[in-house]
C-alpha atoms as a PDB file:
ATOM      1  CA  UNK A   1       1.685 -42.983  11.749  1.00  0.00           C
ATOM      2  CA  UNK A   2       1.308 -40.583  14.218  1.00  0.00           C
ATOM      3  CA  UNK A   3       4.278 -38.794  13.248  1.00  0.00           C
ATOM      4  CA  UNK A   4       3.231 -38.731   9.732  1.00  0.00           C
ATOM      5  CA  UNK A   5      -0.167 -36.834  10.942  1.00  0.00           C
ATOM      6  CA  UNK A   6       1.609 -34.352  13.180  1.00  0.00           C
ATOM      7  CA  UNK A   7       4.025 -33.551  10.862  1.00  0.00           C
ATOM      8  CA  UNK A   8       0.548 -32.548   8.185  1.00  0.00           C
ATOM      9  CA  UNK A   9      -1.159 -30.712  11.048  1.00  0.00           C
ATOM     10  CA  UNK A  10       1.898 -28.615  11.438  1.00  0.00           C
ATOM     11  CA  UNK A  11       2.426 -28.021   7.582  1.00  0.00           C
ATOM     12  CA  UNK A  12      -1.044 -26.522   7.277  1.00  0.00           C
ATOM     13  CA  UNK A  13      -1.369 -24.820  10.145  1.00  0.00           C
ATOM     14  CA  UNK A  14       2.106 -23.169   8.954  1.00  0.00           C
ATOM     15  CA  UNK A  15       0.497 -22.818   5.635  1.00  0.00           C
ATOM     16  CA  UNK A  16      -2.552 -20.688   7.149  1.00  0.00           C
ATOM     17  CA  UNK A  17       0.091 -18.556   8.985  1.00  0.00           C
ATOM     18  CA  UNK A  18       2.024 -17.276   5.317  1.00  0.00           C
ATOM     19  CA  UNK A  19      -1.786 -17.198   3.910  1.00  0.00           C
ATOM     20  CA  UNK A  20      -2.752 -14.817   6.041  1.00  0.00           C
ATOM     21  CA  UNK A  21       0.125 -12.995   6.716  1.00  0.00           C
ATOM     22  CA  UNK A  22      -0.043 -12.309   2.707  1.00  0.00           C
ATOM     23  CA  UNK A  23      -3.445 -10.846   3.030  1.00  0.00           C
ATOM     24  CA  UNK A  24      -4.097  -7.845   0.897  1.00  0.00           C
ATOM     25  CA  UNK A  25      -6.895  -5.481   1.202  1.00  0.00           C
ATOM     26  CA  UNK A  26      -8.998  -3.376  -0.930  1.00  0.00           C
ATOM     27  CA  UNK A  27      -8.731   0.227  -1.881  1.00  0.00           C
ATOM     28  CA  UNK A  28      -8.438   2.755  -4.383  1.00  0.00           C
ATOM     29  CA  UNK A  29      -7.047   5.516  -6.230  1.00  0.00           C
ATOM     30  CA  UNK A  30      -8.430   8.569  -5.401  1.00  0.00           C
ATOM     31  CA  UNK A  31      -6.136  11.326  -7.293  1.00  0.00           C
ATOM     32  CA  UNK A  32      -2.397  11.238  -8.202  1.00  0.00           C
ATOM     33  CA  UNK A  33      -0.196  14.841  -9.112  1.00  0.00           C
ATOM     34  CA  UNK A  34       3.241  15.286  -9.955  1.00  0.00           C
ATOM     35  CA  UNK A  35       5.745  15.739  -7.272  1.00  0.00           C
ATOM     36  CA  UNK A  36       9.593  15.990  -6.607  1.00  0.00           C
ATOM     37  CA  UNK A  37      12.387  14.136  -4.547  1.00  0.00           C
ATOM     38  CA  UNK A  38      15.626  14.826  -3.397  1.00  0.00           C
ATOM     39  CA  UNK A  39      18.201  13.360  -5.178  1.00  0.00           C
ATOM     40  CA  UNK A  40      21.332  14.400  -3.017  1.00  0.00           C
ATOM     41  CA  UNK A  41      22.909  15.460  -6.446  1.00  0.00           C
ATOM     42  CA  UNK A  42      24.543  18.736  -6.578  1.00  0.00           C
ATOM     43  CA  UNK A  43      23.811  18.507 -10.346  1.00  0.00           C
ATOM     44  CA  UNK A  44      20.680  17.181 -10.273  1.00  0.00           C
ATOM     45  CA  UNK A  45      19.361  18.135  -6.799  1.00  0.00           C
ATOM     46  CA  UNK A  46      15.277  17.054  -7.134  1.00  0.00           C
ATOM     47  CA  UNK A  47      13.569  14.875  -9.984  1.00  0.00           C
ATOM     48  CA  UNK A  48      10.158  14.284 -10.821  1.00  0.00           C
ATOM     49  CA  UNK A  49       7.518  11.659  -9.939  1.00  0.00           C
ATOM     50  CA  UNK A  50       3.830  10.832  -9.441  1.00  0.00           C
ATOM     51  CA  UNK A  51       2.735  10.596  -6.188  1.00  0.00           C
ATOM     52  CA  UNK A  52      -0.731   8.774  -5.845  1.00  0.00           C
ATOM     53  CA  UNK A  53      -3.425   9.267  -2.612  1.00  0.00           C
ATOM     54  CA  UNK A  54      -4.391   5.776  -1.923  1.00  0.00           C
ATOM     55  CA  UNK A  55      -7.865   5.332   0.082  1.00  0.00           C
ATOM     56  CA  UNK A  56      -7.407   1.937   2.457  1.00  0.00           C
ATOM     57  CA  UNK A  57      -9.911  -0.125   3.414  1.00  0.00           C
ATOM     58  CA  UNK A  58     -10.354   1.642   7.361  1.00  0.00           C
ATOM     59  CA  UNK A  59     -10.363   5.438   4.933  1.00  0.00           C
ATOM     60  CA  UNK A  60      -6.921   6.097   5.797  1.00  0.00           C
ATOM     61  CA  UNK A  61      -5.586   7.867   3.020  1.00  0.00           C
ATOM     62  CA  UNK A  62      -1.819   6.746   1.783  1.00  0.00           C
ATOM     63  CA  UNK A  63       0.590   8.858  -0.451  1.00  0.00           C
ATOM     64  CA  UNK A  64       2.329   6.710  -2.060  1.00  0.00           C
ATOM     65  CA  UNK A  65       5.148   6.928  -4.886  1.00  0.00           C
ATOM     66  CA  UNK A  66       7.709   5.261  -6.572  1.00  0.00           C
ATOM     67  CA  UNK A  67      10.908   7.136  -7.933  1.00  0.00           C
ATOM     68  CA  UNK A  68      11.320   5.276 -11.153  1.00  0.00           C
ATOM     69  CA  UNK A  69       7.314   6.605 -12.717  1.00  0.00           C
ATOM     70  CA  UNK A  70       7.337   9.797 -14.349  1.00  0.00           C
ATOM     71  CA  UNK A  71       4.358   9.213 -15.627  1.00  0.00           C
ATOM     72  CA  UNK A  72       0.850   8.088 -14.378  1.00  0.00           C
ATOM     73  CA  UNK A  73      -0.271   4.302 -14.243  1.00  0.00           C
ATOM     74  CA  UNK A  74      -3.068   4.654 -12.214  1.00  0.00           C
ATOM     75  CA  UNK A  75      -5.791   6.914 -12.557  1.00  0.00           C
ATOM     76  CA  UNK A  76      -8.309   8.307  -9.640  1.00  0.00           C
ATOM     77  CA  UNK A  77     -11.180   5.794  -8.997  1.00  0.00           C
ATOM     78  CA  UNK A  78      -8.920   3.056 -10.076  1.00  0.00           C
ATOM     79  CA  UNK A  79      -9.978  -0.297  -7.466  1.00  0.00           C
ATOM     80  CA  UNK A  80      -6.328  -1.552  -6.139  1.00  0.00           C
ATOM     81  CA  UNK A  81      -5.124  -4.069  -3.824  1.00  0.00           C
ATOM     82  CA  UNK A  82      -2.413  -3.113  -1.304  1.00  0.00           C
ATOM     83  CA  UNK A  83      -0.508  -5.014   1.475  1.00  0.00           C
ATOM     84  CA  UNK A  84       2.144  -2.691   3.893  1.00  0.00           C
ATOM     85  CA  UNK A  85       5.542  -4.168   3.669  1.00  0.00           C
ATOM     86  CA  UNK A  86       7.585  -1.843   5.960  1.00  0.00           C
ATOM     87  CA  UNK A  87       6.375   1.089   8.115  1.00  0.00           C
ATOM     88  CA  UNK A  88       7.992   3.085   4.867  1.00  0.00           C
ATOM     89  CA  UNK A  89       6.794   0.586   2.034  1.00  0.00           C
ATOM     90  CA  UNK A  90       3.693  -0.848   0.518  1.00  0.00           C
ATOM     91  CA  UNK A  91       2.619  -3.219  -2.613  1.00  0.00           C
ATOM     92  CA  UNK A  92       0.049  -2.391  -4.800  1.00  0.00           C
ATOM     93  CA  UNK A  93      -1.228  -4.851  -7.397  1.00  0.00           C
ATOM     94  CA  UNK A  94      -3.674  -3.138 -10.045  1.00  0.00           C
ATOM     95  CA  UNK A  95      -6.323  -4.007 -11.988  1.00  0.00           C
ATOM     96  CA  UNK A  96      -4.624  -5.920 -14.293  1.00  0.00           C
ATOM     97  CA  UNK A  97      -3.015  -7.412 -12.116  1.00  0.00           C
ATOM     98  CA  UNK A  98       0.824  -5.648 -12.358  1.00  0.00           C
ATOM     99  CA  UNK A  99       2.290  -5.648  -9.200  1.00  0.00           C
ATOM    100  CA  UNK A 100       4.384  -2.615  -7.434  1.00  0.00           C
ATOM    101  CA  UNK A 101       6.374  -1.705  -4.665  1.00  0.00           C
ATOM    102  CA  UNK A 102       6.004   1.888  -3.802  1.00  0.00           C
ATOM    103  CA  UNK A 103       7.356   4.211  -0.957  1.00  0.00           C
ATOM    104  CA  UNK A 104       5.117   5.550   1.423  1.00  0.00           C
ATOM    105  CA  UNK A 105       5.351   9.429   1.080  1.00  0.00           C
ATOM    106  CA  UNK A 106       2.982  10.769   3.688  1.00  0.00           C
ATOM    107  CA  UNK A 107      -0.357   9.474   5.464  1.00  0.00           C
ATOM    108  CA  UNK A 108      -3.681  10.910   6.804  1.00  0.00           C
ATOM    109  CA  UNK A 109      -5.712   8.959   9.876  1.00  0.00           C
ATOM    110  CA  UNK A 110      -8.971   8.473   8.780  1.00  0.00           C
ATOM    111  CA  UNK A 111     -11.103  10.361  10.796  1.00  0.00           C
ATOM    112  CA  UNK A 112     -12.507   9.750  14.321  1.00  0.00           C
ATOM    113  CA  UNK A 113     -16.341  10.053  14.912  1.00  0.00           C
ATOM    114  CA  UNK A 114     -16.836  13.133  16.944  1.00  0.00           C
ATOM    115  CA  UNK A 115     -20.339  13.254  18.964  1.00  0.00           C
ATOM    116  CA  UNK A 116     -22.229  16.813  19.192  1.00  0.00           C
ATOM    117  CA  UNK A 117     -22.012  17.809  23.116  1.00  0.00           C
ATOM    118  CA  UNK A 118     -25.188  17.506  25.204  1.00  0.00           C
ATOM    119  CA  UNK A 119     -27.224  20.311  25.903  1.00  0.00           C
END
């Protein structure tokens, strides 16, 4: 019996671990413009693709892209939900509810409160 009950308390607890681990947060769209790649072609040195700014949840701002879209999915104001993968990767699922894996492209810091100096 009291095998039986450890081995529960340890299932769920593991259970809450990969629950939260596969937390996503909110954010959203807030413009997306054409860009280009290197390809490492000789014949075909740079192609297209759409690179999206992504506003987190802590107003860090995310471009983000994904070599394979040409053309624009998302639109600026769209509400997304985004997890961070790898320091180079991120998932994004939309709003109806397709999910993506896109390459992270370049970041800003949100910005740090600065106080006025004394006088």
């Amino acid at each position: 019996m009291k095998r039986t009950a450890l081995l529960l308390l340890f299932t769920t607890l593991l259970a809450m671990f990969v629950w939260a681990d596969d937390a996503y947060q909110n954010g959203k769209i807030v413009k997306w413009e054409n860009g280009t790649y290197a390809t490492g072609s000789k014949k075909h040195p740079t192609n297209n693709w759409v690179v999206y700014q992504l506003q987190g949840a802590d107003n860090s701002t995310y471009s983000i892209a994904r070599k394979k879209e040409t053309k624009p999915e998302m639109q600026a104001g769209d509400a997304v939900q985004y997890q961070m993968k790898k320091s180079n990767e991120i998932t994004v699922i939309r709003a109806n509810g397709k999910k993506q894996t896109y390459q992270i492209v370049g970041q800003t810091a949100a910005p740090t409160p600065t106080t006025a100096p004394a006088q």
